[in-house]
C-alpha atoms as a PDB file:
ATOM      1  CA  UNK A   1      60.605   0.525  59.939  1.00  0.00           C
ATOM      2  CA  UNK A   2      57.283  -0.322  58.513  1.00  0.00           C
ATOM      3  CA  UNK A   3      54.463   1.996  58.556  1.00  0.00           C
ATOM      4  CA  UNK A   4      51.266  -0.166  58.968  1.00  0.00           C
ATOM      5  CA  UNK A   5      48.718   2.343  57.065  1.00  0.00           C
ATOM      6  CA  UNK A   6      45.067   0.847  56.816  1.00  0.00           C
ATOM      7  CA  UNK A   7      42.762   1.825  54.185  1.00  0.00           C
ATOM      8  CA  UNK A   8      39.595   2.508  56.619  1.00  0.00           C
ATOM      9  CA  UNK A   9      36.922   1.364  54.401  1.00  0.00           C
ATOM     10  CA  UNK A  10      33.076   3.551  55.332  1.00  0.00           C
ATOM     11  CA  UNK A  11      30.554   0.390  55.835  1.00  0.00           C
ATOM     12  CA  UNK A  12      28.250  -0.789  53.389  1.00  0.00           C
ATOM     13  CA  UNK A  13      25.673  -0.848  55.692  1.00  0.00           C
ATOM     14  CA  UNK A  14      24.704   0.559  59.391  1.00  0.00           C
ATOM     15  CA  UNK A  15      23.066  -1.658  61.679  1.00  0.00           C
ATOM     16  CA  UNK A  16      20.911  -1.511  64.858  1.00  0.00           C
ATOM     17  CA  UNK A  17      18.247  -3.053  66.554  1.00  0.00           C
ATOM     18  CA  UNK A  18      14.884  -1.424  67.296  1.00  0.00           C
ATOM     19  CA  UNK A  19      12.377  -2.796  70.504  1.00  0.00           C
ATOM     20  CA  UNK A  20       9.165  -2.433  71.579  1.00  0.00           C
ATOM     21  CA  UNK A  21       6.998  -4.356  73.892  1.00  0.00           C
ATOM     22  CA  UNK A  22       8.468  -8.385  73.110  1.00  0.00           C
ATOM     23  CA  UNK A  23       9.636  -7.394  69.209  1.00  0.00           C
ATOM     24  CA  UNK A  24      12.492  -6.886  68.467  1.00  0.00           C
ATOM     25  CA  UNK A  25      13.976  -5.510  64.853  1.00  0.00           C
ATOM     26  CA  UNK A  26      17.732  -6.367  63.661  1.00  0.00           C
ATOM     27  CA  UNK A  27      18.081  -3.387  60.581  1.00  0.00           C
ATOM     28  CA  UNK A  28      20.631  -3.001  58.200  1.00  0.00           C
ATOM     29  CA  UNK A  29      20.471   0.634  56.682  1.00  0.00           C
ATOM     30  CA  UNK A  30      21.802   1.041  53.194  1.00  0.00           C
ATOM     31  CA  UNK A  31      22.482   4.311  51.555  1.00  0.00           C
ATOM     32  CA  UNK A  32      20.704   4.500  47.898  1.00  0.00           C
ATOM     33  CA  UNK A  33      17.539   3.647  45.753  1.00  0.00           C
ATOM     34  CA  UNK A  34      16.492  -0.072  46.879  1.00  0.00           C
ATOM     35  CA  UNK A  35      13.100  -1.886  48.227  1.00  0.00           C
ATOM     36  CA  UNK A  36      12.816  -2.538  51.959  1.00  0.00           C
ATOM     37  CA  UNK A  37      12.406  -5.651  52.702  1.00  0.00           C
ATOM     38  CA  UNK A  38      11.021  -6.998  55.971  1.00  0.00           C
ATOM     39  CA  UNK A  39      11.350 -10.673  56.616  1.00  0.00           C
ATOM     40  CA  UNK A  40      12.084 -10.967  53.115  1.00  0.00           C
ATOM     41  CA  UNK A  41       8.885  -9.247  51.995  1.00  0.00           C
ATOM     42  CA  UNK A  42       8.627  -5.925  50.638  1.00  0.00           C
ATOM     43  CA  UNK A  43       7.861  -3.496  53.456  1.00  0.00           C
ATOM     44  CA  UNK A  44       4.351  -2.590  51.704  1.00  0.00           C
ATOM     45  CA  UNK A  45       3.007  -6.129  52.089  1.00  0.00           C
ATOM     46  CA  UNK A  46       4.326  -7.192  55.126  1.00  0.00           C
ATOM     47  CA  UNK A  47       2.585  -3.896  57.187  1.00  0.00           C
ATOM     48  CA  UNK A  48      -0.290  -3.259  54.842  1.00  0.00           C
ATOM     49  CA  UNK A  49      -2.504  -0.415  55.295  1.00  0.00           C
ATOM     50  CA  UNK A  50      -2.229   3.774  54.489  1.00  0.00           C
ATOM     51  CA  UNK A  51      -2.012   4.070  58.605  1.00  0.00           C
ATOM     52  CA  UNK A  52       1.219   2.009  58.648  1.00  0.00           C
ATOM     53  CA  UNK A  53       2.463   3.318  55.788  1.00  0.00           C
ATOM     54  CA  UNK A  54       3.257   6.476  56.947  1.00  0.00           C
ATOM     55  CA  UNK A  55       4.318   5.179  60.479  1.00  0.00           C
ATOM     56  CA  UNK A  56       7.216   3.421  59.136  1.00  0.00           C
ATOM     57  CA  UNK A  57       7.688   6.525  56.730  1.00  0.00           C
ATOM     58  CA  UNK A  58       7.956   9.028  59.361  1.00  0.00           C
ATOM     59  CA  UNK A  59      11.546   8.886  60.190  1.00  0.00           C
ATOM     60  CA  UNK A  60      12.784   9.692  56.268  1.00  0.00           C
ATOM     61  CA  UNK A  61       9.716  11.667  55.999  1.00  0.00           C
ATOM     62  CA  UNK A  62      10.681  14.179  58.845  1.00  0.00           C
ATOM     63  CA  UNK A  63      14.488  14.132  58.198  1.00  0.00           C
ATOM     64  CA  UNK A  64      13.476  14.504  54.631  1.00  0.00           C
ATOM     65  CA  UNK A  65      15.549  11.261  53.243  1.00  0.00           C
ATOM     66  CA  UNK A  66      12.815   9.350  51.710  1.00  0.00           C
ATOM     67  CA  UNK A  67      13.870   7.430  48.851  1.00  0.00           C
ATOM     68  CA  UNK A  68      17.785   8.309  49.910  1.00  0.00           C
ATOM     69  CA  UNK A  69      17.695   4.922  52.321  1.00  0.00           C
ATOM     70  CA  UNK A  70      16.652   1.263  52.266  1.00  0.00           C
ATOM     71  CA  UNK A  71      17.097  -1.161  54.499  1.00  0.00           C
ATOM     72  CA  UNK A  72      16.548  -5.011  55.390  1.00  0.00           C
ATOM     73  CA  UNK A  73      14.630  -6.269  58.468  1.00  0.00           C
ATOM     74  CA  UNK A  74      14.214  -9.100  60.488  1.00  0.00           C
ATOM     75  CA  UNK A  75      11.900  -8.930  63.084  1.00  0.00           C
ATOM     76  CA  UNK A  76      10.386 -11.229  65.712  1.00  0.00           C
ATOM     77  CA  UNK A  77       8.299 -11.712  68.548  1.00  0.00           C
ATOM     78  CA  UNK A  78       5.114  -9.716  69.924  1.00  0.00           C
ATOM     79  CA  UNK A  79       2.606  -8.776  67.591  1.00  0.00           C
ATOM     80  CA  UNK A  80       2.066  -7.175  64.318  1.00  0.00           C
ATOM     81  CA  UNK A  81       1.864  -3.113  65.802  1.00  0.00           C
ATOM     82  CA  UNK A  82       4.824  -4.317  68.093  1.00  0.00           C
ATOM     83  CA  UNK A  83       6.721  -5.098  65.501  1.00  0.00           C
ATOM     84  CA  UNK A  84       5.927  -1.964  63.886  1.00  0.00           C
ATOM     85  CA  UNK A  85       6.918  -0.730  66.488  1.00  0.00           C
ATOM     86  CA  UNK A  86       9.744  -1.841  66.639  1.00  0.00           C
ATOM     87  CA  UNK A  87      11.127  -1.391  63.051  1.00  0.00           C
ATOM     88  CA  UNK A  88      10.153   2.655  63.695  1.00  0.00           C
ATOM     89  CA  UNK A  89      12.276   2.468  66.516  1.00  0.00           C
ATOM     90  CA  UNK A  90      15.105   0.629  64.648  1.00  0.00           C
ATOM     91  CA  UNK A  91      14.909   2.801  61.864  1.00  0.00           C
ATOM     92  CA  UNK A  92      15.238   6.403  64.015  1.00  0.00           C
ATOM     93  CA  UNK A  93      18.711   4.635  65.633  1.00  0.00           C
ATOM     94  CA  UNK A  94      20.067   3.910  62.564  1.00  0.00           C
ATOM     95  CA  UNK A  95      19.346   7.177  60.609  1.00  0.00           C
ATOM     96  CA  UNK A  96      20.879   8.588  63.955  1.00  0.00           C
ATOM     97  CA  UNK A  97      23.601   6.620  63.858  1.00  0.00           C
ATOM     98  CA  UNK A  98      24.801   7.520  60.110  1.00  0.00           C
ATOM     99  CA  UNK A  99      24.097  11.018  60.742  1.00  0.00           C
ATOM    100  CA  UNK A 100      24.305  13.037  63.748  1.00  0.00           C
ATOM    101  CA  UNK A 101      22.310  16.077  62.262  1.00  0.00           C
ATOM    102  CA  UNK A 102      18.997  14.188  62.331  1.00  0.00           C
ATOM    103  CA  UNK A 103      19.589  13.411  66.373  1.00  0.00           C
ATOM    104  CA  UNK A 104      17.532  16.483  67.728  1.00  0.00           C
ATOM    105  CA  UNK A 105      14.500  16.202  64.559  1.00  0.00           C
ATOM    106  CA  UNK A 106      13.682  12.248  66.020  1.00  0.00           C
ATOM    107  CA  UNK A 107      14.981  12.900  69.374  1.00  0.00           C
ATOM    108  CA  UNK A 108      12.260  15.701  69.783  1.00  0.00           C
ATOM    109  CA  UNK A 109       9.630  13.260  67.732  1.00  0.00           C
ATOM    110  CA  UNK A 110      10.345  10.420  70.545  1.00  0.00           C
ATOM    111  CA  UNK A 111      11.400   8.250  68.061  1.00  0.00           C
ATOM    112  CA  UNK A 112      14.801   7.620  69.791  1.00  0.00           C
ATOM    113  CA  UNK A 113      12.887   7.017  72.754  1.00  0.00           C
ATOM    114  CA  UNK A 114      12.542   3.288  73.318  1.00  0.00           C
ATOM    115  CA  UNK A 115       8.806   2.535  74.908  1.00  0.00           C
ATOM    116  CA  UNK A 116       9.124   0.692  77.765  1.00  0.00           C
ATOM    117  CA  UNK A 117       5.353  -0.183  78.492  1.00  0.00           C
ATOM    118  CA  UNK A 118       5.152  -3.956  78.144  1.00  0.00           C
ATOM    119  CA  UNK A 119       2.714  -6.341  79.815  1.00  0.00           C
ATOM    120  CA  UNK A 120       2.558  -6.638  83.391  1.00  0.00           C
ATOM    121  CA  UNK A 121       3.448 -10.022  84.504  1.00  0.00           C
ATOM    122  CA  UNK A 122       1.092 -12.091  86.854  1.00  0.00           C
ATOM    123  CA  UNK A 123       1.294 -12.322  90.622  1.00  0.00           C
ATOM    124  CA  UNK A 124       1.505 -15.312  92.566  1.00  0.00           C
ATOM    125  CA  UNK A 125      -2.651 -15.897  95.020  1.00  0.00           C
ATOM    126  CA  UNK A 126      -4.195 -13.758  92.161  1.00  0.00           C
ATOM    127  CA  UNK A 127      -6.668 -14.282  89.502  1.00  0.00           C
ATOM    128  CA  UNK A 128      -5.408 -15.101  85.718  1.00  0.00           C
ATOM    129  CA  UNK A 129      -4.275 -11.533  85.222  1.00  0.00           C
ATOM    130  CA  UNK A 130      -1.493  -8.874  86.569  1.00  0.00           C
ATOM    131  CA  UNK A 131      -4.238  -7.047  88.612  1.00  0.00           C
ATOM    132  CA  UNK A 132      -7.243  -9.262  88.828  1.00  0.00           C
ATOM    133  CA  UNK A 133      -8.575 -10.067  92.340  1.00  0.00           C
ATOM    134  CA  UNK A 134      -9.956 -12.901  93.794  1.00  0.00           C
ATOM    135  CA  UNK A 135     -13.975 -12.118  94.675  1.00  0.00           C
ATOM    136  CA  UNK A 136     -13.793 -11.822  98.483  1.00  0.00           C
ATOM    137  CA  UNK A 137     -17.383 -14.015 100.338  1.00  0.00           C
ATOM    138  CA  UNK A 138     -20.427 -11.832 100.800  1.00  0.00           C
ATOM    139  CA  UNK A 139     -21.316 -13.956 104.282  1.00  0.00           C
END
């Protein structure tokens, strides 16, 4: 009788997919020293700006991995802070994901936490928006 013993090989990578209002973020997390690239830019130019900088930073920064990681994004729809967004999201999930220590530091930072505000969609007799009104006759 044949024994049927598979070498179970770890995975290169860890992917997951971040969302936030219409964006959504397909990451692949790789373990060592790399540049991030987003839509096949480097993470720096494609969200420029200090502010951003350390909003896509925050989940090595707080479980203390920067520079251990680096990943490749796509990322479509919504807007540019959406997207943003979205990679933070994407990001938390798959740091989660390759280790279950970091669950309670992003959990309790709400970066697990998938923000479900998204735009209100329009109702049928109304004005051009969600909530708008029509101006009701003086006389």
């Amino acid at each position: 009788m044949k024994t049927n013993s598979k070498n179970k090989k770890k995975k290169a990578f860890v992917f997951t997919v971040g969302r936030r209002k219409t964006a959504v973020a397909r990451i692949r997390l790789y373990h060592g020293k790399g540049e991030t690239l987003v839509n096949d830019q480097p993470i720096a130019k494609y969200f420029s700006g200090e502010i951003t900088k350390t909003f896509y930073q925050q989940p090595f920064t707080l479980t203390e991995t920067l520079g251990k990681y680096y990943a490749t994004i796509k990322v479509v729809g919504s807007g540019q802070r959406a997207q943003l967004g979205a990679v933070v999201h994407g990001l938390a999930r798959a740091l989660d994901k390759d280790n279950q220590s970091f669950h309670s530091v992003l959990k309790k930072n709400k970066l697990l936490t998938r923000d479900p505000r998204a735009k209100e969609r329009r109702k049928v007799g109304q004005m051009g928006k969600a909530r708008k009104k029509k101006q009701s006759p003086k006389r």
